[in-house]
Protein backbone atom coordinates (compact mmCIF):
# COMPACT_ATOMS: atom_id res chain seq x y z
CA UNK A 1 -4.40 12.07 -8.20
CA UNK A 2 -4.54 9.77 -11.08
CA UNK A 3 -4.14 5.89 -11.25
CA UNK A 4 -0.09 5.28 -10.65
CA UNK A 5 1.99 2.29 -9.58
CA UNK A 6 5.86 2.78 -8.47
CA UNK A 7 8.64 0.37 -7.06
CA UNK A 8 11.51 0.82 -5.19
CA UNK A 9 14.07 -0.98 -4.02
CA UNK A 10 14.68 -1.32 -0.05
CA UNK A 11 17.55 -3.52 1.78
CA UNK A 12 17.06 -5.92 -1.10
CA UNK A 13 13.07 -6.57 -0.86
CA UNK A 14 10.32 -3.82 -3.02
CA UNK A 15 7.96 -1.64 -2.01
CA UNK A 16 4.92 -0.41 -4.29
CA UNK A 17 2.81 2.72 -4.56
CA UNK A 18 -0.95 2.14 -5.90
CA UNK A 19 -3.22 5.39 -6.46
CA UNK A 20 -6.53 4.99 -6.05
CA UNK A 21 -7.94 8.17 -7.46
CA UNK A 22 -11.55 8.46 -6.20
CA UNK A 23 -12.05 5.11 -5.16
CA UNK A 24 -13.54 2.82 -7.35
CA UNK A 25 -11.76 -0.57 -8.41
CA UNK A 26 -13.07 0.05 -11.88
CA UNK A 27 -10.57 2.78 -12.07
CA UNK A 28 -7.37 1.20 -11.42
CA UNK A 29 -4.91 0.47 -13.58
CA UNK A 30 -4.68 -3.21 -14.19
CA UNK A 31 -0.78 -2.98 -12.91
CA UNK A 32 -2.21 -1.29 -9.87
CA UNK A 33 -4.49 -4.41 -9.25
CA UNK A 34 -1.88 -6.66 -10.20
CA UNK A 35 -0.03 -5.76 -7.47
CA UNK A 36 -2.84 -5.64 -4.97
CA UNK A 37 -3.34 -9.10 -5.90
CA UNK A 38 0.15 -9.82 -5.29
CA UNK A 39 0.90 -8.10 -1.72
CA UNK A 40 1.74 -9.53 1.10
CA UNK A 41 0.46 -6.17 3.19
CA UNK A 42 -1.44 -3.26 2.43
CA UNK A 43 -0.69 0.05 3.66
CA UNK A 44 -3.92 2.21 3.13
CA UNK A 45 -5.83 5.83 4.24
CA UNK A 46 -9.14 4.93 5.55
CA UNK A 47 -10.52 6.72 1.68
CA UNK A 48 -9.60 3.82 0.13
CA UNK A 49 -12.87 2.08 -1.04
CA UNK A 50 -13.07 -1.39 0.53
CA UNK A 51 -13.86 -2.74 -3.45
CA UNK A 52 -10.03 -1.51 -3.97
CA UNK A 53 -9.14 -3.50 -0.81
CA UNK A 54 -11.25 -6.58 -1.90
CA UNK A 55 -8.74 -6.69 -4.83
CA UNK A 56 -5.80 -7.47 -2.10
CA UNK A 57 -4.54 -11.31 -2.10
CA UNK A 58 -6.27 -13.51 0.26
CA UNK A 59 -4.43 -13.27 3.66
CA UNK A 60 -2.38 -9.92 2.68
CA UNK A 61 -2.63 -8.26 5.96
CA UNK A 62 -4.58 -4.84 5.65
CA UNK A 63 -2.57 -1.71 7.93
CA UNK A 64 -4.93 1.06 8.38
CA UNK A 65 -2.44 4.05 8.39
CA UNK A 66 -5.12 6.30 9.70
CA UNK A 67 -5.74 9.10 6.84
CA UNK A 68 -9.76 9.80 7.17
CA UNK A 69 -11.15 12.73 4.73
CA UNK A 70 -10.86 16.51 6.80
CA UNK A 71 -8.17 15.57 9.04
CA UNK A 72 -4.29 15.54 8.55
CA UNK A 73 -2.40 13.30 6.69
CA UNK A 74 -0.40 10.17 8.78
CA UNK A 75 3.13 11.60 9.01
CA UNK A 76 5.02 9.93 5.63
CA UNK A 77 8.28 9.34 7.12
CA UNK A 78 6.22 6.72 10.12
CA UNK A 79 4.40 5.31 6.89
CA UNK A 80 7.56 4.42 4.39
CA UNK A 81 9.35 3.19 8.04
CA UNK A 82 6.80 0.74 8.17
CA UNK A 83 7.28 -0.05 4.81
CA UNK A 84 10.58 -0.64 5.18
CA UNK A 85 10.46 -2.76 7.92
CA UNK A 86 7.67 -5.07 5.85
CA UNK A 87 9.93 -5.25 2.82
CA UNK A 88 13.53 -5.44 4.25
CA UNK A 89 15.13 -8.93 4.21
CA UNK A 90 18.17 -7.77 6.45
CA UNK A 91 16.62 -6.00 8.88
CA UNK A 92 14.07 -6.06 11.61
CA UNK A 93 13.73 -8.66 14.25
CA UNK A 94 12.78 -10.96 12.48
CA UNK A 95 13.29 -10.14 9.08
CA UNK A 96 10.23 -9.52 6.88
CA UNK A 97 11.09 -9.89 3.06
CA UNK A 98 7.66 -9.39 2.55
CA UNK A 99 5.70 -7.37 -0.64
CA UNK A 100 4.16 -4.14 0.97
CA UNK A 101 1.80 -2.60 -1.70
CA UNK A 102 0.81 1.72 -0.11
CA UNK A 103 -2.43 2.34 -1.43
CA UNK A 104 -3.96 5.97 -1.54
CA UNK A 105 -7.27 7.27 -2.75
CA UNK A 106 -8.39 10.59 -3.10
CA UNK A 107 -11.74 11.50 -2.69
């Protein structure tokens, strides 16, 4: 997987993708650790280096979605639900508006 950033648009708040490729900070793109640096919570696989994590702003809560190397991947649709609920303004109880940043690595 190489270095990618995306954004989309859900219930009037974002959502970001990172890649991590094979771990090491050094290798993001400097849009991909923008954002880190920017989120408000990080959805990550347990591959994901804790250097890439370090980049995350100070407080941005850190979600363990539970991918570890060998075993199957956390089901997507449960991962961009929660991702949804972080981001949406509108919805949830209460609502979150926040900046959820999905970091993978790939190792």
């Amino acid at each position: 997987m190489r270095g990618y950033t995306a954004r989309r648009s859900v219930d009037g708040g974002q959502v970001y993708l990172v890649g991590a490729g094979p771990g090491d900070p050094g290798l993001l793109t400097l849009r991909g650790a923008e954002i880190l640096h920017a989120a408000e919570a990080v959805l990550h696989d347990r591959l994901v280096s804790p250097g890439v994590l370090a980049l995350a702003a100070p407080g941005a809560e850190l979600l363990d979605v539970g991918h570890r190397a060998g075993e199957p991947p956390p089901d997507p649709d449960r991962v961009a639900e929660a991702m949804a609920a972080l981001a949406s303004r509108t919805g949830g109880l209460p609502p979150q508006g926040r900046r959820p940043v999905r970091v993978r690595a790939r190792r």
